[in-house]
N, C-alpha and C. Protein backbone atom coordinates (compact mmCIF):
# COMPACT_ATOMS: atom_id res chain seq x y z
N UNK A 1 -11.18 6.81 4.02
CA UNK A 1 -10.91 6.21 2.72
C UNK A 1 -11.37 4.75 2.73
N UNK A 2 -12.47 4.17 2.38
CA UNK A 2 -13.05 2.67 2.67
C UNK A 2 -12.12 1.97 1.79
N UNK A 3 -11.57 2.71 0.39
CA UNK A 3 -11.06 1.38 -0.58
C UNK A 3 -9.75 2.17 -0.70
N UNK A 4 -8.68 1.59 0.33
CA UNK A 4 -7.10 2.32 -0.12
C UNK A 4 -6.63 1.30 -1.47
N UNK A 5 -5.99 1.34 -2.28
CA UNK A 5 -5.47 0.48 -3.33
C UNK A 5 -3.94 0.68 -3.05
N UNK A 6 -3.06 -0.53 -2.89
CA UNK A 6 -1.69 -0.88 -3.21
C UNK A 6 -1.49 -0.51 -4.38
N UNK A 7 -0.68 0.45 -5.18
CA UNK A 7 -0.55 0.23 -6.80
C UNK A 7 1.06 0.39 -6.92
N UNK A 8 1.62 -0.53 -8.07
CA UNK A 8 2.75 -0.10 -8.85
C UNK A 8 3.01 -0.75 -9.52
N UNK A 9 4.21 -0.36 -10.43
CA UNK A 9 4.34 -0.89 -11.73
C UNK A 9 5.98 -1.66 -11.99
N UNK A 10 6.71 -1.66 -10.73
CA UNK A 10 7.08 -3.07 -10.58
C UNK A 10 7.27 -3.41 -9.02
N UNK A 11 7.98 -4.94 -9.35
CA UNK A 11 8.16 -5.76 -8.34
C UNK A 11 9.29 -5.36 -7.23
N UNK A 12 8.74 -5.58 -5.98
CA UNK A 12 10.28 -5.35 -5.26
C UNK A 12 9.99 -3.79 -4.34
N UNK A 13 8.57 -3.33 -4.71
CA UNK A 13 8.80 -1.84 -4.03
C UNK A 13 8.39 -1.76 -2.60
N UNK A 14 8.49 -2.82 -2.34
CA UNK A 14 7.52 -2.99 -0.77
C UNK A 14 6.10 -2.76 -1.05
N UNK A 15 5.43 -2.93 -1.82
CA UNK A 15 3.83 -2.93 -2.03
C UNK A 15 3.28 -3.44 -0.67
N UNK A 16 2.96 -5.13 -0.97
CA UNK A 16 2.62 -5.63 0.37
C UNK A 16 2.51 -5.34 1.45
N UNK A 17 4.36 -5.17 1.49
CA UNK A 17 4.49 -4.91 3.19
C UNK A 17 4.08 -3.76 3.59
N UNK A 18 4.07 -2.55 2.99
CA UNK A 18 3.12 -1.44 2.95
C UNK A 18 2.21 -1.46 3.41
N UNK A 19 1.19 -2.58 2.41
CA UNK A 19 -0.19 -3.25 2.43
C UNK A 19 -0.58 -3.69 4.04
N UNK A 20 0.28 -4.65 4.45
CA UNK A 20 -0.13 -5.24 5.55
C UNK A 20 -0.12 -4.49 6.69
N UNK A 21 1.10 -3.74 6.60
CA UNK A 21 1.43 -2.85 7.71
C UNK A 21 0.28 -1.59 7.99
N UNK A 22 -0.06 -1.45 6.68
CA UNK A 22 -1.53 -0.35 7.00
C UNK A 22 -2.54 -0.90 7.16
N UNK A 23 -2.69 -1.95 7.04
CA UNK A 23 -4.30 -2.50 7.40
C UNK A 23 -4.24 -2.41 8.73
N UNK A 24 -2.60 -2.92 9.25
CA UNK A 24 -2.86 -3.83 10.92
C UNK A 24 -2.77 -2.36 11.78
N UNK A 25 -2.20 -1.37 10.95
CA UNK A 25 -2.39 0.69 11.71
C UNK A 25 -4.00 0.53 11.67
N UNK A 26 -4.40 0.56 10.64
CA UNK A 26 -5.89 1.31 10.85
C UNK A 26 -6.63 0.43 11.29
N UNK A 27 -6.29 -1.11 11.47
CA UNK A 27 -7.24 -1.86 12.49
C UNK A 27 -7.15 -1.50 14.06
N UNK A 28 -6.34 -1.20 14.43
CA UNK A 28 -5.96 -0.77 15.83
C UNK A 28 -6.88 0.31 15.90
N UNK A 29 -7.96 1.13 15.38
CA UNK A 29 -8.87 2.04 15.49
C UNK A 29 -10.14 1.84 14.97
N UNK A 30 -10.49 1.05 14.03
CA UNK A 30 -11.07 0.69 12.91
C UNK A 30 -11.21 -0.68 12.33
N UNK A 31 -12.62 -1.40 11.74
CA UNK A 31 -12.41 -2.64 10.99
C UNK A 31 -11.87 -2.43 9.39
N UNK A 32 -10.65 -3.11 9.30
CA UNK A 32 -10.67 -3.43 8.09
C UNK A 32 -10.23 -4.64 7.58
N UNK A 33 -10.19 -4.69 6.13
CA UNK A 33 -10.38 -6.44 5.94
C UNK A 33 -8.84 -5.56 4.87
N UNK A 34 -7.91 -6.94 4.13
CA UNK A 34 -7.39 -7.47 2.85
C UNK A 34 -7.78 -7.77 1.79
N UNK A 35 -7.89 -7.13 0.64
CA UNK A 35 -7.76 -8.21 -0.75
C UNK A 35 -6.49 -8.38 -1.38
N UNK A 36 -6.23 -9.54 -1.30
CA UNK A 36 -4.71 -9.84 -2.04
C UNK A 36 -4.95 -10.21 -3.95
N UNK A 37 -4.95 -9.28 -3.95
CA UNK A 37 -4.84 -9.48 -5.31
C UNK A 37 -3.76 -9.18 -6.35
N UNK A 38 -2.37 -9.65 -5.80
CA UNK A 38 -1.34 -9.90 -6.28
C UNK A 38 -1.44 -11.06 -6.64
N UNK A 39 -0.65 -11.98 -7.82
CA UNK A 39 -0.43 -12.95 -7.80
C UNK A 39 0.29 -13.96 -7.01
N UNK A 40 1.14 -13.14 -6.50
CA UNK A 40 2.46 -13.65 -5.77
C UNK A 40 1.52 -14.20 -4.54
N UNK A 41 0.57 -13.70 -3.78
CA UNK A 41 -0.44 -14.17 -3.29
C UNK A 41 0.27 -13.70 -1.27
N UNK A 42 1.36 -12.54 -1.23
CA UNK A 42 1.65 -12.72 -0.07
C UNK A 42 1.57 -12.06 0.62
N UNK A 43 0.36 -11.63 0.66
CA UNK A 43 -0.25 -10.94 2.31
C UNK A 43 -1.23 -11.96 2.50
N UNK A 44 -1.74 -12.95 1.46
CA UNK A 44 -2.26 -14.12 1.86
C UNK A 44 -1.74 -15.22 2.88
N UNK A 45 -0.22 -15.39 2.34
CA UNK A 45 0.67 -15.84 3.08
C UNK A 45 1.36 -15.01 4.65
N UNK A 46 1.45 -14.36 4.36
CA UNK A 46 1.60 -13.49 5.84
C UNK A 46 0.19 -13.97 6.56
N UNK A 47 -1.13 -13.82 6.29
CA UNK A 47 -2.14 -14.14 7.20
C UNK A 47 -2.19 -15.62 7.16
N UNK A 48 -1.84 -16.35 6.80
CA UNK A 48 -1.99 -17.71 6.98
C UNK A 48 -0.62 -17.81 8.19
N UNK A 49 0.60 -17.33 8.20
CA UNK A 49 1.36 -17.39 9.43
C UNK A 49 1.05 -16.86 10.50
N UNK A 50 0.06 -16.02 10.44
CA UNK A 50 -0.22 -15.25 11.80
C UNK A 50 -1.21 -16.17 12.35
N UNK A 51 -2.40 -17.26 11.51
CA UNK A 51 -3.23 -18.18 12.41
C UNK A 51 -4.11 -17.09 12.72
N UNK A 52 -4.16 -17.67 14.26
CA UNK A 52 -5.08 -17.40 14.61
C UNK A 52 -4.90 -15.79 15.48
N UNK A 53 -4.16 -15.17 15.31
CA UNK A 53 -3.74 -13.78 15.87
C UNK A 53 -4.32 -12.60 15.31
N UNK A 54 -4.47 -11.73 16.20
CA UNK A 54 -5.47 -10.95 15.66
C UNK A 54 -4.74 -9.68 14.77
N UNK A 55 -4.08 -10.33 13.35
CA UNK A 55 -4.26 -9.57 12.44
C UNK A 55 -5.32 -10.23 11.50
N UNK A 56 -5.60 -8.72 10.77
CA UNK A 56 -6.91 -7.78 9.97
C UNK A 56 -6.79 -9.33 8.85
N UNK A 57 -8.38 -9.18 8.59
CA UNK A 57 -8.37 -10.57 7.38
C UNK A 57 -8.00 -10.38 6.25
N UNK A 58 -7.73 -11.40 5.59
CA UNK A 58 -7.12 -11.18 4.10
C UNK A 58 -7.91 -12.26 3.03
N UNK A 59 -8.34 -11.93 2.49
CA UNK A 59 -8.99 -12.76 0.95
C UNK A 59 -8.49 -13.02 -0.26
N UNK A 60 -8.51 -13.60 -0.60
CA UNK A 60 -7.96 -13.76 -2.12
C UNK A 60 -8.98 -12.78 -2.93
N UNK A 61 -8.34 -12.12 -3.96
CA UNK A 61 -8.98 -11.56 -5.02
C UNK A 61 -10.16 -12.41 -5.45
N UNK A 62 -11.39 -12.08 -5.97
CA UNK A 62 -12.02 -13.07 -6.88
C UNK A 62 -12.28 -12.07 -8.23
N UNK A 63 -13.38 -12.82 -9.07
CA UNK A 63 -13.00 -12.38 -10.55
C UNK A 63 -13.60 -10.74 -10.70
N UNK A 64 -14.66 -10.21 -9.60
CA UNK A 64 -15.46 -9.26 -9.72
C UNK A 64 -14.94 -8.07 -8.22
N UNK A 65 -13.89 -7.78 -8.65
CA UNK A 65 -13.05 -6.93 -7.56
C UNK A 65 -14.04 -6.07 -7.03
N UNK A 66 -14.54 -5.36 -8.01
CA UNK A 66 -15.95 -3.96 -7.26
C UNK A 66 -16.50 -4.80 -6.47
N UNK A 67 -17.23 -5.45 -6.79
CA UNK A 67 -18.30 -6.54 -5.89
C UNK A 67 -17.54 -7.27 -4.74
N UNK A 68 -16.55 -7.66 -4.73
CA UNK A 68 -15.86 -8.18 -3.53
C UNK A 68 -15.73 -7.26 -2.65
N UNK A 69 -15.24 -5.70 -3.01
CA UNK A 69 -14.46 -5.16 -2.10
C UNK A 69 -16.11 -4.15 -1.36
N UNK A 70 -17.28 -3.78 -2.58
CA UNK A 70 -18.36 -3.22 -1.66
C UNK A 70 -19.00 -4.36 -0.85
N UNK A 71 -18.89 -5.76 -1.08
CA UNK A 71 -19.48 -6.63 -0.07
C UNK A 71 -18.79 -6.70 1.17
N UNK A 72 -17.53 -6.38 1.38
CA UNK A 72 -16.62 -6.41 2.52
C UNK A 72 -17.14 -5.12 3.09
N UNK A 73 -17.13 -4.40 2.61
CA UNK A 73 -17.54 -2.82 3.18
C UNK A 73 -18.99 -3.10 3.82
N UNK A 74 -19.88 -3.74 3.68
CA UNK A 74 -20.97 -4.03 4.60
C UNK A 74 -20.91 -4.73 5.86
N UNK A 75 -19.23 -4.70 6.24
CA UNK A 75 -18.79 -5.49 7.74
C UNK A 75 -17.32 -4.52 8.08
N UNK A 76 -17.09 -4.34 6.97
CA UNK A 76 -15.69 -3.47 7.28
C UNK A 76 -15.61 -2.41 7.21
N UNK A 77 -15.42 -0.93 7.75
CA UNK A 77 -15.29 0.32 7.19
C UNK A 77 -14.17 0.24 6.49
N UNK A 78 -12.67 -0.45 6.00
CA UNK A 78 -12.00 0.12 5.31
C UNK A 78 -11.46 -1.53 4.74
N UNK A 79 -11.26 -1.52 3.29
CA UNK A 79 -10.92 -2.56 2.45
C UNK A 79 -9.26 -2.16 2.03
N UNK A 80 -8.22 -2.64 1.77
CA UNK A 80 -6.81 -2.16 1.39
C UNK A 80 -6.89 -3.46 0.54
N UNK A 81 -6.52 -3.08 -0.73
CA UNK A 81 -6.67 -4.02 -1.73
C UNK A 81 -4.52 -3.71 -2.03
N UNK A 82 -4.54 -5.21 -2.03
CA UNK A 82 -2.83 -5.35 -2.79
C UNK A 82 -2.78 -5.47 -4.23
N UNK A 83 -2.25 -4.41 -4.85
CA UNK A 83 -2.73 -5.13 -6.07
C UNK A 83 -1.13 -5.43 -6.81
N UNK A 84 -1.85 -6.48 -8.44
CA UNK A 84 -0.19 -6.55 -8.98
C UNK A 84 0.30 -5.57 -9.19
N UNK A 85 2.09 -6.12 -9.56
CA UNK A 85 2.49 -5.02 -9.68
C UNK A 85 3.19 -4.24 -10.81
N UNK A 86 1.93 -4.09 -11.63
CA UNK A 86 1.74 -3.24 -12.64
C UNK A 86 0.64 -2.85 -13.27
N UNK A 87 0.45 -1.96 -13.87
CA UNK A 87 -0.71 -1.01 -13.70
C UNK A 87 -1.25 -1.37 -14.71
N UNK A 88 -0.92 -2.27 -15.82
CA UNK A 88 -1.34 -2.73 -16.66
C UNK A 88 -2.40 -4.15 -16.23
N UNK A 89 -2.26 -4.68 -15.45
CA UNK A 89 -2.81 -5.70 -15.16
C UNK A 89 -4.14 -5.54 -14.80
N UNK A 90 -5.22 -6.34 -15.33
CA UNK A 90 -6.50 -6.06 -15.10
C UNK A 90 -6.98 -5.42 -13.67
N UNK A 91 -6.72 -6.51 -12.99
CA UNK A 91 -7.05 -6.35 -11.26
C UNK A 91 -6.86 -4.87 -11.09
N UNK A 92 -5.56 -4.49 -11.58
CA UNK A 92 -5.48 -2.95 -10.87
C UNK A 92 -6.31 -2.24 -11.55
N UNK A 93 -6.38 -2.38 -13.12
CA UNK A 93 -6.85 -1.12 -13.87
C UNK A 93 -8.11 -1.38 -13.19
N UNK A 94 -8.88 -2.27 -12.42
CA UNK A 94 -10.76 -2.63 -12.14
C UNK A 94 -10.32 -1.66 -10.65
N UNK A 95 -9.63 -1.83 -9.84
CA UNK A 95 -9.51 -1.35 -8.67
C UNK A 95 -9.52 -0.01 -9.16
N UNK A 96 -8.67 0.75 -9.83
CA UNK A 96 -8.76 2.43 -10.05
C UNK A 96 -9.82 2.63 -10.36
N UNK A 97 -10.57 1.89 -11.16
CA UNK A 97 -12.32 2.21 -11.53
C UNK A 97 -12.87 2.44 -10.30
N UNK A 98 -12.63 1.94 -9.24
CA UNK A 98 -13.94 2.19 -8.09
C UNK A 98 -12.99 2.73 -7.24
N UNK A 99 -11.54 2.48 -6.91
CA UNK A 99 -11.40 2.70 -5.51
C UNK A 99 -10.96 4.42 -4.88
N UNK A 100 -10.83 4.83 -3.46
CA UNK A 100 -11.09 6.15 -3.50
C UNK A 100 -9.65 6.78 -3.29
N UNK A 101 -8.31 5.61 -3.26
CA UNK A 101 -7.45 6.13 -2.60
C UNK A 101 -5.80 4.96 -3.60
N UNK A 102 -5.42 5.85 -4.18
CA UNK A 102 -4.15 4.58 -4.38
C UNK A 102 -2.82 4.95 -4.02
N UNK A 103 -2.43 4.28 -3.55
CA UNK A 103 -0.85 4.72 -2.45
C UNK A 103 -0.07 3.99 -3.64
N UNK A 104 1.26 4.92 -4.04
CA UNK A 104 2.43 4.15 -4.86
C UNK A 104 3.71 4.39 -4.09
N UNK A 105 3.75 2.85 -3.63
CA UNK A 105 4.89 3.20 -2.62
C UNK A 105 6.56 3.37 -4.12
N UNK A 106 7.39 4.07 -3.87
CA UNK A 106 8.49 4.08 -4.77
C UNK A 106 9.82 4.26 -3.60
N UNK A 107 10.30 2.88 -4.57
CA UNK A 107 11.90 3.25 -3.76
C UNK A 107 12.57 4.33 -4.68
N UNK A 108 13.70 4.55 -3.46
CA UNK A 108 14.57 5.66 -4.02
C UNK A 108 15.63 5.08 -5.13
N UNK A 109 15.10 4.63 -6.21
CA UNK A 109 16.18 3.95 -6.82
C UNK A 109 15.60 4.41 -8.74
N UNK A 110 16.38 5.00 -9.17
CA UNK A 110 16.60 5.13 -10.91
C UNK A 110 15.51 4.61 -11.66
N UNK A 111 15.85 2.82 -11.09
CA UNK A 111 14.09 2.36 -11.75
C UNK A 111 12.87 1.94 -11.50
N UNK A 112 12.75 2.68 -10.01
CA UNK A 112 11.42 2.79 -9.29
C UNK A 112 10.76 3.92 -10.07
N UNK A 113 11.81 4.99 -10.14
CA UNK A 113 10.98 6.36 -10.56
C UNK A 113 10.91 6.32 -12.26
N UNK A 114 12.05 5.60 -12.76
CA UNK A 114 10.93 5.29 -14.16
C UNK A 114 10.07 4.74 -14.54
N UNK A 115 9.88 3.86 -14.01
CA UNK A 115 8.40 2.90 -13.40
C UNK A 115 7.63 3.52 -13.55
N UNK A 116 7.79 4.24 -12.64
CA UNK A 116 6.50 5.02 -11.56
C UNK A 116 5.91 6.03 -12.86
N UNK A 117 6.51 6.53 -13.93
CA UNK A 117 6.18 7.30 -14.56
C UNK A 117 5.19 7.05 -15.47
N UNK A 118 5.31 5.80 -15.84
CA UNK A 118 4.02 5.30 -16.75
C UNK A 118 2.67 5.10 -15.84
N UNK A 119 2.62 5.48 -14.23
CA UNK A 119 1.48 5.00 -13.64
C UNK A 119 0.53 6.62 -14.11
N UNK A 120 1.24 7.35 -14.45
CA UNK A 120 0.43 8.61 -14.72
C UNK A 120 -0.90 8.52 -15.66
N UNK A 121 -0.22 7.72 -16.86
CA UNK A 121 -1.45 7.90 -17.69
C UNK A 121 -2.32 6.61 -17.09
N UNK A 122 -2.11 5.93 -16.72
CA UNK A 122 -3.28 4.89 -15.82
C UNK A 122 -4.28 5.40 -14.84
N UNK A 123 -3.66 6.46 -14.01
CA UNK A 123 -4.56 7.44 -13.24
C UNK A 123 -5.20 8.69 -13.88
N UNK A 124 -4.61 8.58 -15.08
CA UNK A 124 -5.52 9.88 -16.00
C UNK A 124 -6.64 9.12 -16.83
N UNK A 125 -6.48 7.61 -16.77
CA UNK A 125 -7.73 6.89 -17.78
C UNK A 125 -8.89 6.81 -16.46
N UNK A 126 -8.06 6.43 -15.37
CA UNK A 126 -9.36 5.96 -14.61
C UNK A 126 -10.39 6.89 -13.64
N UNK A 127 -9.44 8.41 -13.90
CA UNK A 127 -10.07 9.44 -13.85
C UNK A 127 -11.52 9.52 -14.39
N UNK A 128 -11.42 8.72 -15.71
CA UNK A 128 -12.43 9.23 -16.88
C UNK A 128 -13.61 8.74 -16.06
N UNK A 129 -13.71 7.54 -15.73
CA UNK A 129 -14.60 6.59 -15.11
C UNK A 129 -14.92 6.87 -13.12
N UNK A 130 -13.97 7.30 -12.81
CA UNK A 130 -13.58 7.46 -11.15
C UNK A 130 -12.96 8.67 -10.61
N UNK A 131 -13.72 9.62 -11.36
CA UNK A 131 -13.05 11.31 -10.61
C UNK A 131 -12.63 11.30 -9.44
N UNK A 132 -13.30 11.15 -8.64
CA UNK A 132 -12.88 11.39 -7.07
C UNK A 132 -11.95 10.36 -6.72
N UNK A 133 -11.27 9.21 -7.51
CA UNK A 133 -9.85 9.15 -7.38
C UNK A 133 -8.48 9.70 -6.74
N UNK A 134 -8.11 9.63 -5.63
CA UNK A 134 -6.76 10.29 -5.21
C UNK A 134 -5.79 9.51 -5.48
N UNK A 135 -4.81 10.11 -5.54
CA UNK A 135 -3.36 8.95 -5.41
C UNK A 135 -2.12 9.66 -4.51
N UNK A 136 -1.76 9.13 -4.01
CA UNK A 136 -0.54 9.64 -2.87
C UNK A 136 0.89 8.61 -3.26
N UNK A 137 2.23 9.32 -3.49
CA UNK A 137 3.07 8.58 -3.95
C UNK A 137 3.95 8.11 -2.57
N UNK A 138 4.41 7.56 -1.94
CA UNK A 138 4.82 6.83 -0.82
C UNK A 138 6.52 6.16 -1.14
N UNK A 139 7.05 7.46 -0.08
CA UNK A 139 8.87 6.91 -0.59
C UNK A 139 9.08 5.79 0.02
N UNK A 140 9.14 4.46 -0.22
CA UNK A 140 9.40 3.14 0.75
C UNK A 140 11.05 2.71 0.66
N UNK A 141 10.92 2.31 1.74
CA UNK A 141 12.21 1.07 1.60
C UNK A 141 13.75 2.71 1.73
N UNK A 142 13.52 3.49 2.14
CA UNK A 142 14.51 5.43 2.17
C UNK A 142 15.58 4.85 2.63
N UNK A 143 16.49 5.03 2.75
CA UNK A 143 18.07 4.87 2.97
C UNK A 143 18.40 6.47 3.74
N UNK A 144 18.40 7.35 4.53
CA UNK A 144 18.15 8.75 4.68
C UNK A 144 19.96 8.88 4.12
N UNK A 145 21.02 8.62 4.20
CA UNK A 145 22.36 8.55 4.17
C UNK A 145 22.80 8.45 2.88
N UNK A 146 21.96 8.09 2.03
CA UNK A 146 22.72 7.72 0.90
C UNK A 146 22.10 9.10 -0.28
N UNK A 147 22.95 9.74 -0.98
CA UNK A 147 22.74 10.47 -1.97
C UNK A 147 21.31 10.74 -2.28
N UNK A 148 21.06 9.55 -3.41
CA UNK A 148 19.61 9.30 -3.94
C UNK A 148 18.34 9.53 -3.28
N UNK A 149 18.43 8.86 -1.95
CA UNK A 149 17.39 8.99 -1.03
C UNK A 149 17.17 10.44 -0.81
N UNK A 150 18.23 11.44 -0.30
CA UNK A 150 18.20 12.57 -0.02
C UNK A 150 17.45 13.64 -1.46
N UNK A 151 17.97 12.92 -2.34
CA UNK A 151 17.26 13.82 -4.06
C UNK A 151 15.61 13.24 -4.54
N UNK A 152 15.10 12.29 -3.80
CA UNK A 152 14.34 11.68 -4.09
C UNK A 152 13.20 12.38 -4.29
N UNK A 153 12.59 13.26 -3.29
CA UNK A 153 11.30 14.35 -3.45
C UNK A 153 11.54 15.00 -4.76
N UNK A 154 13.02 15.41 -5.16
CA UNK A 154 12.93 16.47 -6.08
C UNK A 154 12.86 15.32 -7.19
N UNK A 155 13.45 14.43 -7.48
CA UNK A 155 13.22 13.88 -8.64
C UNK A 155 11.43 13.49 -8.87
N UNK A 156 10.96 13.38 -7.65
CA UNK A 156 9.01 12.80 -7.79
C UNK A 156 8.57 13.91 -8.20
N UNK A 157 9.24 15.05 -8.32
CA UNK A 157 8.23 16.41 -8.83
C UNK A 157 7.94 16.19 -9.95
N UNK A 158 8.65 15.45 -11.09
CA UNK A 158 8.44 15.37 -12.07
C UNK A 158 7.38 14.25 -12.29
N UNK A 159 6.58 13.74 -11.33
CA UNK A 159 5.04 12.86 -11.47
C UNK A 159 4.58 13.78 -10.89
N UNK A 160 3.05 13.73 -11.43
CA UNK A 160 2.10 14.94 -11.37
C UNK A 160 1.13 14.35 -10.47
N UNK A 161 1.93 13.88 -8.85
CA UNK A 161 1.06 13.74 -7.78
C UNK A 161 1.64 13.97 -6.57
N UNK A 162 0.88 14.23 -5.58
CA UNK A 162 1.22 14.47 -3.83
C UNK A 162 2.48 13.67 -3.45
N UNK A 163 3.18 13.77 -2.90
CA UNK A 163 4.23 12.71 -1.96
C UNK A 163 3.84 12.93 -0.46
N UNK A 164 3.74 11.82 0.17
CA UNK A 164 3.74 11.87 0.74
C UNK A 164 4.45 12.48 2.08
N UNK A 165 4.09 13.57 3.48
CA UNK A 165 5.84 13.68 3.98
C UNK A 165 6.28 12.54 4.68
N UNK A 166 5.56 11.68 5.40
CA UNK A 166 5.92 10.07 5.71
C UNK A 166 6.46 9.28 4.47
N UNK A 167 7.76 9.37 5.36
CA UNK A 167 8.42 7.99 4.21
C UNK A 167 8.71 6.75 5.14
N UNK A 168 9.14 5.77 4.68
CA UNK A 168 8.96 3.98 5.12
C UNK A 168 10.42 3.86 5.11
N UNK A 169 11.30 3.68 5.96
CA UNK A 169 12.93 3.73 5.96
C UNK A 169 13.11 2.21 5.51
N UNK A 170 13.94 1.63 5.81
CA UNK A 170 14.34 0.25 4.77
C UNK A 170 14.80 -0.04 6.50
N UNK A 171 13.83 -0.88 7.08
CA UNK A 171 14.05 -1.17 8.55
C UNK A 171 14.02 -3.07 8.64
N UNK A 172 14.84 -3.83 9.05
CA UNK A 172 14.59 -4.95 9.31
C UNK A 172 13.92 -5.67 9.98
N UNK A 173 13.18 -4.77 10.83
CA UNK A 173 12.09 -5.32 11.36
C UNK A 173 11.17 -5.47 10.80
N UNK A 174 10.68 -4.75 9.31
CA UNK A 174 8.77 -4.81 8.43
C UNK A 174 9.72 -6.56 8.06
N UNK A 175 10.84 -6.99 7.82
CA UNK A 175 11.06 -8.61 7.43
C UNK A 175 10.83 -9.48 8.11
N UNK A 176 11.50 -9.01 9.35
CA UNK A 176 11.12 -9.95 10.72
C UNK A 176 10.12 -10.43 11.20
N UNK A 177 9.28 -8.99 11.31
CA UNK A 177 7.79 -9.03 11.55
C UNK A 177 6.71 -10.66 10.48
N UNK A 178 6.52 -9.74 9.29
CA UNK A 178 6.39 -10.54 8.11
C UNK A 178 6.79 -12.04 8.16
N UNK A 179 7.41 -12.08 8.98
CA UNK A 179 8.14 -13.66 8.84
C UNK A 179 7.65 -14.57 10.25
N UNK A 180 6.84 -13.88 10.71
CA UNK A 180 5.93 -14.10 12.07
C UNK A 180 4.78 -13.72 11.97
N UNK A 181 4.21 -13.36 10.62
CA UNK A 181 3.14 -13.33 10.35
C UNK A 181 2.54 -12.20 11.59
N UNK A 182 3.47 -11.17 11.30
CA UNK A 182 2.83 -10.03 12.51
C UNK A 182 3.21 -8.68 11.42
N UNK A 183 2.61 -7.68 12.28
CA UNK A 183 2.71 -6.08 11.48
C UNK A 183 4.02 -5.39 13.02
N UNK A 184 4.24 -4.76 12.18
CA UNK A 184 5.50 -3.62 13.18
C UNK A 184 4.84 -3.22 14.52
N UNK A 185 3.28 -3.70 14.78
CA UNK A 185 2.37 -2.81 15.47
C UNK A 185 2.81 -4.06 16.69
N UNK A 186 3.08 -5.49 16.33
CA UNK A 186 2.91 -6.33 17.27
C UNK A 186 4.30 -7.09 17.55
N UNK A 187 5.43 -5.68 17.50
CA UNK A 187 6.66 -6.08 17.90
C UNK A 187 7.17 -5.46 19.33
N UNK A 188 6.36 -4.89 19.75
CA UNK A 188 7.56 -3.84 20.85
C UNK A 188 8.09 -2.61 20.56
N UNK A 189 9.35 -2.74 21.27
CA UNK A 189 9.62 -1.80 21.22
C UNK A 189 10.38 -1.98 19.84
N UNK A 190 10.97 -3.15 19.25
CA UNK A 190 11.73 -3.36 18.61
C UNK A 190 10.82 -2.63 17.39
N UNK A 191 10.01 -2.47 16.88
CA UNK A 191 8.76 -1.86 16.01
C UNK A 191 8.46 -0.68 16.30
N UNK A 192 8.90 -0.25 17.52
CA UNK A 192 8.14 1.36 17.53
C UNK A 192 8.41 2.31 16.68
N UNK A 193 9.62 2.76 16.07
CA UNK A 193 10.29 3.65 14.85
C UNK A 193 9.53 3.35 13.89
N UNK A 194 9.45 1.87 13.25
CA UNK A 194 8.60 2.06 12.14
C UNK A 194 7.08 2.18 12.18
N UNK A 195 6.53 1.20 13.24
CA UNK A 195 4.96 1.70 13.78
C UNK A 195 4.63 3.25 13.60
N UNK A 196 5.88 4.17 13.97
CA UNK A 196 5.41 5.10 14.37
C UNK A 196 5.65 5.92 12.80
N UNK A 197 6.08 5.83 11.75
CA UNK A 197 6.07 6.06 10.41
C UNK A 197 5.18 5.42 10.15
N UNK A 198 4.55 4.41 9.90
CA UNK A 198 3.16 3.97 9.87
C UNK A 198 2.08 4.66 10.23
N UNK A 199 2.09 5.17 11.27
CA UNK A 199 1.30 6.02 12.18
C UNK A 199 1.12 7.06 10.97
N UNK A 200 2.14 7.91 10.69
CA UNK A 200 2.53 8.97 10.39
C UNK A 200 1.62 8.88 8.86
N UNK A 201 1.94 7.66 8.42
CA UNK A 201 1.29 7.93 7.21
C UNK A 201 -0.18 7.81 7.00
N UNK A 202 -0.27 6.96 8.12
CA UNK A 202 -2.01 6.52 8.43
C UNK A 202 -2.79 8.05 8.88
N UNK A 203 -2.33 8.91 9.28
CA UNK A 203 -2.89 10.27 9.62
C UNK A 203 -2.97 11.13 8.48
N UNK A 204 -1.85 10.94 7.55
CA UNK A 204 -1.83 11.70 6.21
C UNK A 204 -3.24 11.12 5.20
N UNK A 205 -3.36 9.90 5.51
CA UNK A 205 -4.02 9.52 4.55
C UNK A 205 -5.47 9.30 5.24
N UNK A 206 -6.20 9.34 5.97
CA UNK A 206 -6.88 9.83 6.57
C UNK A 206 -7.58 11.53 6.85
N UNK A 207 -6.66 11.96 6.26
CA UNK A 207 -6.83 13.49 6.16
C UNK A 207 -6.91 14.11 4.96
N UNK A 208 -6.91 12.79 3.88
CA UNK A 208 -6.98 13.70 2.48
C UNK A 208 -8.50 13.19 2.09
């Protein structure tokens, strides 16, 4: 998948950390680069704390997203674009035009999944323009104990896309990490549980 896309349609769903955490999986096999093209600007900020450590690069968005992200692809095999977070916003609707892969991470929460419901007709416009479009919906931030979390697959049936079977548990280490300007990959052992759901999803998505 050269162009994975971050997408959702609000704030708070773990986009980013998603974001970062899969670039720094599939760099451990593979080159890939960042486009931060959130406003909030913070996987920019995560790579500016990491310096000089070898996590995956990150760029600021510029005004011609296609053109940024196929010029990176002439050094990188895989681009993971962050985008805002809502599907209305230019940046994303330009990213669904070209890109081959969009992950919607959704928490298990009432108004993640109403959210999430308006991303349908956004992936049915950019169909028109970008057939070979996939999208994979991504349970983030899971609670496995609590009610909701447990009903969560059945309530996503009602969006008319894949779920993923890797889900992203609500672990304090993707904060910790993040706050050291590192991915779950460059914690230890203290990271291995979620690395290894990372893993999990990096194989799923690799295989579609």
């Amino acid at each position: 998948m050269p162009v994975i896309a971050l997408v959702g349609n609000k704030g708070g769903a773990g986009k980013t950390t998603l974001a970062v955490n899969l670039a720094a999986g599939l760099a451990r096999h593979d080159s890939v680069a960042v486009i931060d093209a959130d406003p909030q600007g913070s996987a920019l900020q995560w790579r500016a704390i990491a310096g000089e450590a070898s996590a995956p690069p990150v760029a600021a968005a510029e005004a011609d997203l296609q053109r940024q992200a196929f010029k990176l692809l002439q050094d990188y095999r895989c681009v993971v674009i962050d985008c805002p977070p809502s599907v209305h916003a230019p940046q994303t609707g330009a990213v669904l035009g070209f890109g081959d892969l969009a992950l919607i991470p959704v928490q298990p929460s009432p108004m993640d999944l109403w959210a999430n419901v308006h991303i349908e007709q956004s992936i049915e416009d950019a169909h028109k323009v970008n057939p070979s479009l996939r999208t994979l919906l991504v349970i983030n931030q899971l609670e496995p104990r609590t009610t909701l979390s447990r009903l969560v697959r059945d309530a996503l049936s009602e969006i008319a896309f894949p779920v993923a079977d890797a889900a992203v548990r609500r672990r304090a280490i993707y904060r910790a990490s993040a706050l050291q300007g590192k991915s779950v990959f460059d914690m230890g052992r203290r990271g291995a549980d979620a690395a290894a759901e990372i893993d999990q999803l990096i194989q799923e998505v690799t295989r579609l």
